[in-house]
Protein backbone atom coordinates (compact mmCIF):
# COMPACT_ATOMS: atom_id res chain seq x y z
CA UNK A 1 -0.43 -6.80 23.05
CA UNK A 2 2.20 -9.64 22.18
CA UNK A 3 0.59 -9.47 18.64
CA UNK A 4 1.45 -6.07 18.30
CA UNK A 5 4.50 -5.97 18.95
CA UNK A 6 5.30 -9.40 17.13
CA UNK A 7 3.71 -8.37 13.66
CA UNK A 8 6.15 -4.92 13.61
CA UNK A 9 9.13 -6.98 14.83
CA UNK A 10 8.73 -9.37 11.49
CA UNK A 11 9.02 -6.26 9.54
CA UNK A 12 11.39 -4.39 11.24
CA UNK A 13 13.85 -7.54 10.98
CA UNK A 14 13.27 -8.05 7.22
CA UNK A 15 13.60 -4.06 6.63
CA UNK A 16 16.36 -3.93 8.99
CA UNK A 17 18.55 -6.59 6.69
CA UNK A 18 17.72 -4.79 3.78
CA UNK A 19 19.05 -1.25 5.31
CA UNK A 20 21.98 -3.46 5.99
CA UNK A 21 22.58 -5.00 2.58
CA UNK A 22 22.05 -1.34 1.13
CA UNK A 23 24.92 -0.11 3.59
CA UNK A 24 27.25 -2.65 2.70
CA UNK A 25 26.45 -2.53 -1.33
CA UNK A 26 26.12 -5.40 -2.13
CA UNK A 27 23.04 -5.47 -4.73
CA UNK A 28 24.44 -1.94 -6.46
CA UNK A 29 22.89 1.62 -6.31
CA UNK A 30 19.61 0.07 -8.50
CA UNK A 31 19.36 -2.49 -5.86
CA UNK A 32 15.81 -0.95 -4.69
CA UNK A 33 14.75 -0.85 -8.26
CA UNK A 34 14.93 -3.65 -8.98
CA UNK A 35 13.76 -5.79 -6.55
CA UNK A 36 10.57 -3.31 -6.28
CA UNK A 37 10.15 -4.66 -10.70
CA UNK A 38 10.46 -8.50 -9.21
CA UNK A 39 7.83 -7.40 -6.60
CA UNK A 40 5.56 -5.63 -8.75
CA UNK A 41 5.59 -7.63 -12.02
CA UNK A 42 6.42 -11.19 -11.29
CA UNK A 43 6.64 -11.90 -6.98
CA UNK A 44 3.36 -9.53 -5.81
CA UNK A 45 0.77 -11.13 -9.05
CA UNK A 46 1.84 -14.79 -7.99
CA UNK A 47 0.74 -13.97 -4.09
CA UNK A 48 -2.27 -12.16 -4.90
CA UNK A 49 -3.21 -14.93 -7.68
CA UNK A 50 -3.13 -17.42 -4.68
CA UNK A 51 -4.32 -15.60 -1.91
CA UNK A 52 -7.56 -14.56 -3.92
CA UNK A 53 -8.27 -18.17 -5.62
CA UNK A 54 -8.43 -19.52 -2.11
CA UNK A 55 -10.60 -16.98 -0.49
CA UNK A 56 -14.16 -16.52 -0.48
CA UNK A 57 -15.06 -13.66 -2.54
CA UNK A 58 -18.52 -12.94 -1.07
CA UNK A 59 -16.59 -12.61 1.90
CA UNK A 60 -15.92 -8.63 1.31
CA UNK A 61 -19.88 -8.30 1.74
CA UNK A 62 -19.92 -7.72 5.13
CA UNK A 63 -20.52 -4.65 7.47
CA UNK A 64 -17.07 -4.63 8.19
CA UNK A 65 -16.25 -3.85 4.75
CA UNK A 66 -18.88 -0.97 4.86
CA UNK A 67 -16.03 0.65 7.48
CA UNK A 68 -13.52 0.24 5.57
CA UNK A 69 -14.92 2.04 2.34
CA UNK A 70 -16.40 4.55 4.30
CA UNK A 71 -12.82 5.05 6.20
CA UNK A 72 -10.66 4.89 3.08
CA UNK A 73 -13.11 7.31 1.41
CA UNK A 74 -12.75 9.43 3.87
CA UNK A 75 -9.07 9.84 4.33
CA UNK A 76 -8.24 9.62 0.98
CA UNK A 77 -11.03 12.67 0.01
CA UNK A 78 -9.67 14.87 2.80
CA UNK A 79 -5.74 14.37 1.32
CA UNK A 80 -7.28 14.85 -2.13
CA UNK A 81 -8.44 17.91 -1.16
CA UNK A 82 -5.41 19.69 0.65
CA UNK A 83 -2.73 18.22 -1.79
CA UNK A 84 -4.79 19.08 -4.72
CA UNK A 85 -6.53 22.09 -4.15
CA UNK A 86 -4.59 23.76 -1.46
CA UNK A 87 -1.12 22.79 -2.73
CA UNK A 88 -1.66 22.18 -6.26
CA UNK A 89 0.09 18.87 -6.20
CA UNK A 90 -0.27 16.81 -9.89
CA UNK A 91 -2.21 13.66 -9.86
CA UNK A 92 0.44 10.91 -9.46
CA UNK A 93 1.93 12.69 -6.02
CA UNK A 94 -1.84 13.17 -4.90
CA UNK A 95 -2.50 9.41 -5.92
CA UNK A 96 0.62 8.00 -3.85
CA UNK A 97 -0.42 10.27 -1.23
CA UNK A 98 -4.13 9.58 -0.72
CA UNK A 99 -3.02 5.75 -0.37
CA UNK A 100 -0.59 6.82 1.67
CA UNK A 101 -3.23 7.98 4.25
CA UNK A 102 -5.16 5.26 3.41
CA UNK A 103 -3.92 1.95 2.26
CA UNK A 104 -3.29 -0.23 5.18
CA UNK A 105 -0.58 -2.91 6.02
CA UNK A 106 -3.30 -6.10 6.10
CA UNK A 107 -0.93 -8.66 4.84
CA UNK A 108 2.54 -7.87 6.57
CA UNK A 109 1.27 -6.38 9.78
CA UNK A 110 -2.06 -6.99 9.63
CA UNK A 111 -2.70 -10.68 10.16
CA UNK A 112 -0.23 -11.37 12.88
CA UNK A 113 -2.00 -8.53 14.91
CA UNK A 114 -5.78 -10.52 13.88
CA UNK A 115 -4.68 -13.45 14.86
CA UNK A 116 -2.72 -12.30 18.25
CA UNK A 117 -4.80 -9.60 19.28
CA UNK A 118 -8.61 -10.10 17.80
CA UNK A 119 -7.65 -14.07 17.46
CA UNK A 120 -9.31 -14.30 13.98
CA UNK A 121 -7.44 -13.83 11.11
CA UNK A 122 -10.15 -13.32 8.41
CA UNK A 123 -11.32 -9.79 9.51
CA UNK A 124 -8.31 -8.79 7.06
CA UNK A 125 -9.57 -10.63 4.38
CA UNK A 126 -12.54 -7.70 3.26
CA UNK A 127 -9.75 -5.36 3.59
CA UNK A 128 -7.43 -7.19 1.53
CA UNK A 129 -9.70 -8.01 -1.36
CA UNK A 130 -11.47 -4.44 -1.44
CA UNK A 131 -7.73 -3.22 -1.84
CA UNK A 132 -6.52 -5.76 -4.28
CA UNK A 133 -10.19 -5.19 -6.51
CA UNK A 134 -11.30 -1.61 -6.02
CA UNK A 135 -8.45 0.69 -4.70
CA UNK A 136 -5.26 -0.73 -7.07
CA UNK A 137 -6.84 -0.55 -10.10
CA UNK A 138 -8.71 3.01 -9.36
CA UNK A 139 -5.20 4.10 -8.46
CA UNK A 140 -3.55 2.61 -11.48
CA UNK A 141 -5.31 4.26 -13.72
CA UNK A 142 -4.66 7.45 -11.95
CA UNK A 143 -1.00 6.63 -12.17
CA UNK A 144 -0.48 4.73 -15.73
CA UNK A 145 -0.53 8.28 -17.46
CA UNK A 146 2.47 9.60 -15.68
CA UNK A 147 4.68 6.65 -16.30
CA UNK A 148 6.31 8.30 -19.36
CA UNK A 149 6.08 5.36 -22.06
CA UNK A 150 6.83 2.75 -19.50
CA UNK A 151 10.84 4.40 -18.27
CA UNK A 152 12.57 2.55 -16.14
CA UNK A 153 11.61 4.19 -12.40
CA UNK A 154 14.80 5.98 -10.62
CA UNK A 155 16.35 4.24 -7.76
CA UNK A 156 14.86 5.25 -4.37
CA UNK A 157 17.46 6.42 -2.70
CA UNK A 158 18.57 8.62 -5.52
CA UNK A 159 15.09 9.88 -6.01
CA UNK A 160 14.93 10.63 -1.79
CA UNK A 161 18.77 12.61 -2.35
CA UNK A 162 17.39 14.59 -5.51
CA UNK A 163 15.54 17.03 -3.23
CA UNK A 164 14.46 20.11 -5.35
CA UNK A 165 14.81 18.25 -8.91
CA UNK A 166 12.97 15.55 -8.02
CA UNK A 167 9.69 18.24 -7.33
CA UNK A 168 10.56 20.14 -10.36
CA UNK A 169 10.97 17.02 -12.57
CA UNK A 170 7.65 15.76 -10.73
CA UNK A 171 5.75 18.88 -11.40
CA UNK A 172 6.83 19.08 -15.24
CA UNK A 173 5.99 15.47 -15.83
CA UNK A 174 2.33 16.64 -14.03
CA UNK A 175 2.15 19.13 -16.73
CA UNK A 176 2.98 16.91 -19.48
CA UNK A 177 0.71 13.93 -18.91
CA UNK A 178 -2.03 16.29 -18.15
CA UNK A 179 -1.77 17.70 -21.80
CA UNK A 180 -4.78 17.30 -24.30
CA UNK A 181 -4.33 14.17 -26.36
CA UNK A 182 -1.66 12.84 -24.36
CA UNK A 183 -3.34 9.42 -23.30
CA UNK A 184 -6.94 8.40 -24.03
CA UNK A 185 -9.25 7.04 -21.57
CA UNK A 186 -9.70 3.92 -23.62
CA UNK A 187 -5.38 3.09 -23.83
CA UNK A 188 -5.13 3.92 -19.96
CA UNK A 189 -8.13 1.35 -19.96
CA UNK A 190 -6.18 -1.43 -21.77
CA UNK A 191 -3.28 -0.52 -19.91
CA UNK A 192 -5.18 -1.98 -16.78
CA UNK A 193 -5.80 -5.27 -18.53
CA UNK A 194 -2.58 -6.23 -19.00
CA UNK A 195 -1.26 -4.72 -15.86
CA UNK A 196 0.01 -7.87 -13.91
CA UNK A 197 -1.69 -7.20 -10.54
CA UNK A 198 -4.71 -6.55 -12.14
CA UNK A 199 -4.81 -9.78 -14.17
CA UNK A 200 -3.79 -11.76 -11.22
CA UNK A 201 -6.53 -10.74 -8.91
CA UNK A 202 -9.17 -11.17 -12.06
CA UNK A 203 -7.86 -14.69 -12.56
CA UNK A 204 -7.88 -15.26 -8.72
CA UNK A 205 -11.44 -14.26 -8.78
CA UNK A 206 -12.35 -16.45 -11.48
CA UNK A 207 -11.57 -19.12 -9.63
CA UNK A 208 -12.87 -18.40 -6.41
CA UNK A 209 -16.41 -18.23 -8.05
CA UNK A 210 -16.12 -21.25 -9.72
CA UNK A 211 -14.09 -23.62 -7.65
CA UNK A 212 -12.06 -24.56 -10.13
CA UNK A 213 -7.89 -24.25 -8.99
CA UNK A 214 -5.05 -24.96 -11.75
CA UNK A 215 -3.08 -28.20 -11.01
CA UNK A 216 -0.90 -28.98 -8.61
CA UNK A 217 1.77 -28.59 -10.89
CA UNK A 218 1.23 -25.13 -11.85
CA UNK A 219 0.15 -24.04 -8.36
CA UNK A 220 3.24 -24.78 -6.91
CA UNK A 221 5.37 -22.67 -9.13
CA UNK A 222 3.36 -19.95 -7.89
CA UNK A 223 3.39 -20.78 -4.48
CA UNK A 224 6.90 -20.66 -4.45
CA UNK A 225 6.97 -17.12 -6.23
CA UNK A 226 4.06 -15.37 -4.48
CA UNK A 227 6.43 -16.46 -1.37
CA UNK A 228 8.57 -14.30 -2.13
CA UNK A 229 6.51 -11.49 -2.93
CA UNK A 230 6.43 -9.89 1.17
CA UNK A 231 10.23 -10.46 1.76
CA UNK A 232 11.37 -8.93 -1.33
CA UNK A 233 8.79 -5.50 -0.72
CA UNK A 234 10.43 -5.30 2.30
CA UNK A 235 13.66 -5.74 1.27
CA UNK A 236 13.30 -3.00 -1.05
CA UNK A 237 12.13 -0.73 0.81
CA UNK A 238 15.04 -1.22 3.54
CA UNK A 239 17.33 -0.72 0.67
CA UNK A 240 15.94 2.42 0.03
CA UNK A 241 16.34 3.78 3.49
CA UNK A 242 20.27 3.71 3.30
CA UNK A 243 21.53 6.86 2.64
CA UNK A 244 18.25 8.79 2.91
CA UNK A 245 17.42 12.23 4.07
CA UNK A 246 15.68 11.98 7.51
CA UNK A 247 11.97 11.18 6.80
CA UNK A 248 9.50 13.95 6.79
CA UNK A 249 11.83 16.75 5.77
CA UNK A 250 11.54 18.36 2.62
CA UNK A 251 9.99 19.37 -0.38
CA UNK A 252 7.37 16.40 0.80
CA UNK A 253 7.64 17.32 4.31
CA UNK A 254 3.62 18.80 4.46
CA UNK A 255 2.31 15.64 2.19
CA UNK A 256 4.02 13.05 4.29
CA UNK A 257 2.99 14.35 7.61
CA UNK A 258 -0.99 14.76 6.09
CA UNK A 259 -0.53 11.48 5.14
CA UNK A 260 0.53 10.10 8.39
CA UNK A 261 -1.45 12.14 10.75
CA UNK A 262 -4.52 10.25 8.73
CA UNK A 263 -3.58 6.96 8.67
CA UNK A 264 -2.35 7.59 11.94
CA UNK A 265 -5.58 8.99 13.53
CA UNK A 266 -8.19 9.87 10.79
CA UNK A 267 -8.86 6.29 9.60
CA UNK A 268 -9.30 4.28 13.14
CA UNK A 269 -11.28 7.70 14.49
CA UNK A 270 -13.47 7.01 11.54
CA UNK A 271 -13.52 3.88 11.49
CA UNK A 272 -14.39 3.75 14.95
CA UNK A 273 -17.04 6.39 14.90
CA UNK A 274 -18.63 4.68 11.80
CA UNK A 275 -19.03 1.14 13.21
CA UNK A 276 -20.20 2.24 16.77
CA UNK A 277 -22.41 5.04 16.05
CA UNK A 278 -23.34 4.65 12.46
CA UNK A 279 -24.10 0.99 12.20
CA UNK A 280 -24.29 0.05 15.88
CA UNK A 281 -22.33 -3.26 15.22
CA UNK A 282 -21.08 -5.35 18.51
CA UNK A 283 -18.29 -4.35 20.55
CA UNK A 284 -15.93 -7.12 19.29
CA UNK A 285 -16.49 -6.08 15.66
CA UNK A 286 -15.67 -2.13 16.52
CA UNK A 287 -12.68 -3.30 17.89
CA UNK A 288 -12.03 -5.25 14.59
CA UNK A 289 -12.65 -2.26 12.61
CA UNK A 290 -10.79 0.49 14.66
CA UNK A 291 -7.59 -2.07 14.75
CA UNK A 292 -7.48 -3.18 11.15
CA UNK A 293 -8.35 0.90 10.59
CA UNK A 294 -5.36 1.39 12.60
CA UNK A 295 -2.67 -0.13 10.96
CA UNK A 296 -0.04 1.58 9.17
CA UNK A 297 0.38 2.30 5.14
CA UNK A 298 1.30 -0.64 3.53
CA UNK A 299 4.92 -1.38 1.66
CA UNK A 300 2.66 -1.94 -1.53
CA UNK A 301 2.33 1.96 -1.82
CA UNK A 302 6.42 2.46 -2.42
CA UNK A 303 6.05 -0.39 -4.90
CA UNK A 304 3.55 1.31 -6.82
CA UNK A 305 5.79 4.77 -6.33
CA UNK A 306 8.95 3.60 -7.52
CA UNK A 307 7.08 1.15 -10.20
CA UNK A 308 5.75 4.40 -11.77
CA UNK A 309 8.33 6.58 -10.83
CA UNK A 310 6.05 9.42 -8.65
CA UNK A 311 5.64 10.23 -5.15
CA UNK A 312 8.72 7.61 -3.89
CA UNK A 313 10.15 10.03 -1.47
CA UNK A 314 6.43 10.92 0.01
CA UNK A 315 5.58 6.49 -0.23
CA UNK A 316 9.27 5.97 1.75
CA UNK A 317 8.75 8.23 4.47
CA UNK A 318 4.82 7.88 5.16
CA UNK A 319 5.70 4.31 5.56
CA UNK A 320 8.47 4.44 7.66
CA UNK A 321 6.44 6.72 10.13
CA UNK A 322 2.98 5.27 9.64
CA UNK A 323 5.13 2.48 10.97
CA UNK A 324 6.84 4.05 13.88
CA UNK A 325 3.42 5.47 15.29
CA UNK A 326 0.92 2.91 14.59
CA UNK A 327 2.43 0.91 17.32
CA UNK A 328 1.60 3.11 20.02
CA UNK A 329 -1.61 3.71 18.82
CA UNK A 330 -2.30 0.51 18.49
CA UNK A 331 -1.45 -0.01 22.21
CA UNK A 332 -3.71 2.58 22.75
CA UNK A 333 -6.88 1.16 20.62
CA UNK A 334 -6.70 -2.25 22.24
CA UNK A 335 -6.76 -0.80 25.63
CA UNK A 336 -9.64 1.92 24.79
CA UNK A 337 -11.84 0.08 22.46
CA UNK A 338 -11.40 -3.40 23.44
């Protein structure tokens, strides 16, 4: 229980000083931006460079991993299908939303609750790598189209305070990339390779298959930026809090509330149903799976929103309440399951 708690009170501090530094102004209205572009482009590919170089690859072949495709799968199919075909949502809004419902907090949140409450912090590790290697890139490509030549993204809190405009701007832009011609397969393709998170985890990879590691003297640069990676996502995304509507109101109101009722309670009921029933695995690895299931959407996802300008409002607020209510739940898990 002490892990619980811990892991949300390391994020709540770092968001909480960036709410502050937002209320005081003292990084500008593009404060957000900005520090989401250092995230995305230089802090986030340094982390995941490391973090993937030093971690067994082969690792994400495990039945574990089996729950969390099946999970993610699940969740993000069942947003897919109400945003999309119920709500007619365009791609980039459905994108951020499906990994929204989906795309857990394994990093931040997740490995102080491993090592505190299962005592083993390499359960996250499947979760991290299937994430980093399967679900960004997928996603990416869904997103790349919409990013409108590469324009700078909107700051957050102006895109949370545009309300209607920000659908109707949203909605055209849907229209737009979705026209014939518009993008081939094969440039949204080549995109990906030069995307900076993408090329980090392939490098990463490389060298956890062969052994080899760059110098000392390279490694350390890298270090020392991939450090900086978690404090300045959450940063961000306190910025982007001041001034805010209240979260789940709005033109986004329906998606953010799918979003969080499934990451919320879809993914660990899965997850939970899947390892016990499904695959009969032991009682300690259930547990694994329903808590790592359980955690909330991950900072990464307002990243992505503001990097390509879609979906921030819908990222900001699933976060912030994924957040709120995964501790509880939670709570509730490790009495329950464990």
């Amino acid at each position: 229980m002490p892990g619980v708690l811990t892991g949300f009170a390391v994020v709540a501090a770092v968001v909480g000083v960036g709410w502050l530094v937002g209320r005081r102004g003292l990084v500008g209205p593009d404060g957000a931006v900005v520090l989401s572009r250092v995230a995305f482009f230089v802090a986030t590919p340094a982390l995941l460079f490391q973090t993937v170089a030093h971690s067994d690859v082969l690792a994400v072949l495990s039945s574990a991993l089996v729950v969390t495709v099946v999970g993610t799968a699940v969740v993000a199919a069942v947003f897919v299908l109400v945003a999309r075909l119920a709500w007619r949502r365009p791609t980039p809004e459905t994108t951020i939303g499906a990994l929204a419902a989906s795309y857990v907090n394994a990093a931040n949140i997740g490995i102080p609750i491993a090592v505190y409450v299962l005592g083993d912090a390499t359960v996250v590790v499947p979760i991290i790598m299937f994430q980093l290697l399967v679900i960004t890139p997928v996603a990416f490509v869904l997103l790349d189209p919409a990013a409108r030549g590469g324009a700078p993204a909107v700051a957050a809190g102006d895109a949370a305070t545009t309300g209607g405009r920000e659908t109707s701007r949203q909605e055209s832009s849907g229209r737009e990339a979705a026209a014939p011609g518009r993008r081939s397969l094969t440039r949204v393709m080549v995109q990906q390779l030069t995307n900076p998170i993408i090329v980090a985890c392939a490098l990463g990879v490389v060298c956890s298959l062969t052994g080899w590691l760059p110098p000392e003297a390279v490694l350390r640069p890298v270090e020392l930026v991939g450090a900086m990676a978690v404090p300045a996502t959450l940063l961000a995304y306190g910025l982007s809090l001041h001034g805010a509507p209240r979260p789940g109101t709005g033109d986004t109101a329906r998606d953010v509330w799918l979003a969080v009722f499934l990451k919320a309670v879809g993914q660990p009921l899965v997850a939970y149903l899947v390892a016990r029933y499904l695959l009969d695995l032991s009682p300690s690895v259930v547990l694994a799976c329903t808590v790592t299931a359980a955690l909330p959407t991950a900072q990464n996802v307002f990243v992505y929103a503001v990097r390509y300008d879609r979906g921030v409002t819908l990222a900001r607020d699933a976060v912030l309440l994924s957040t709120v209510s995964a501790v509880p739940v939670l709570i509730a898990v490790a009495l329950l399951v464990g």
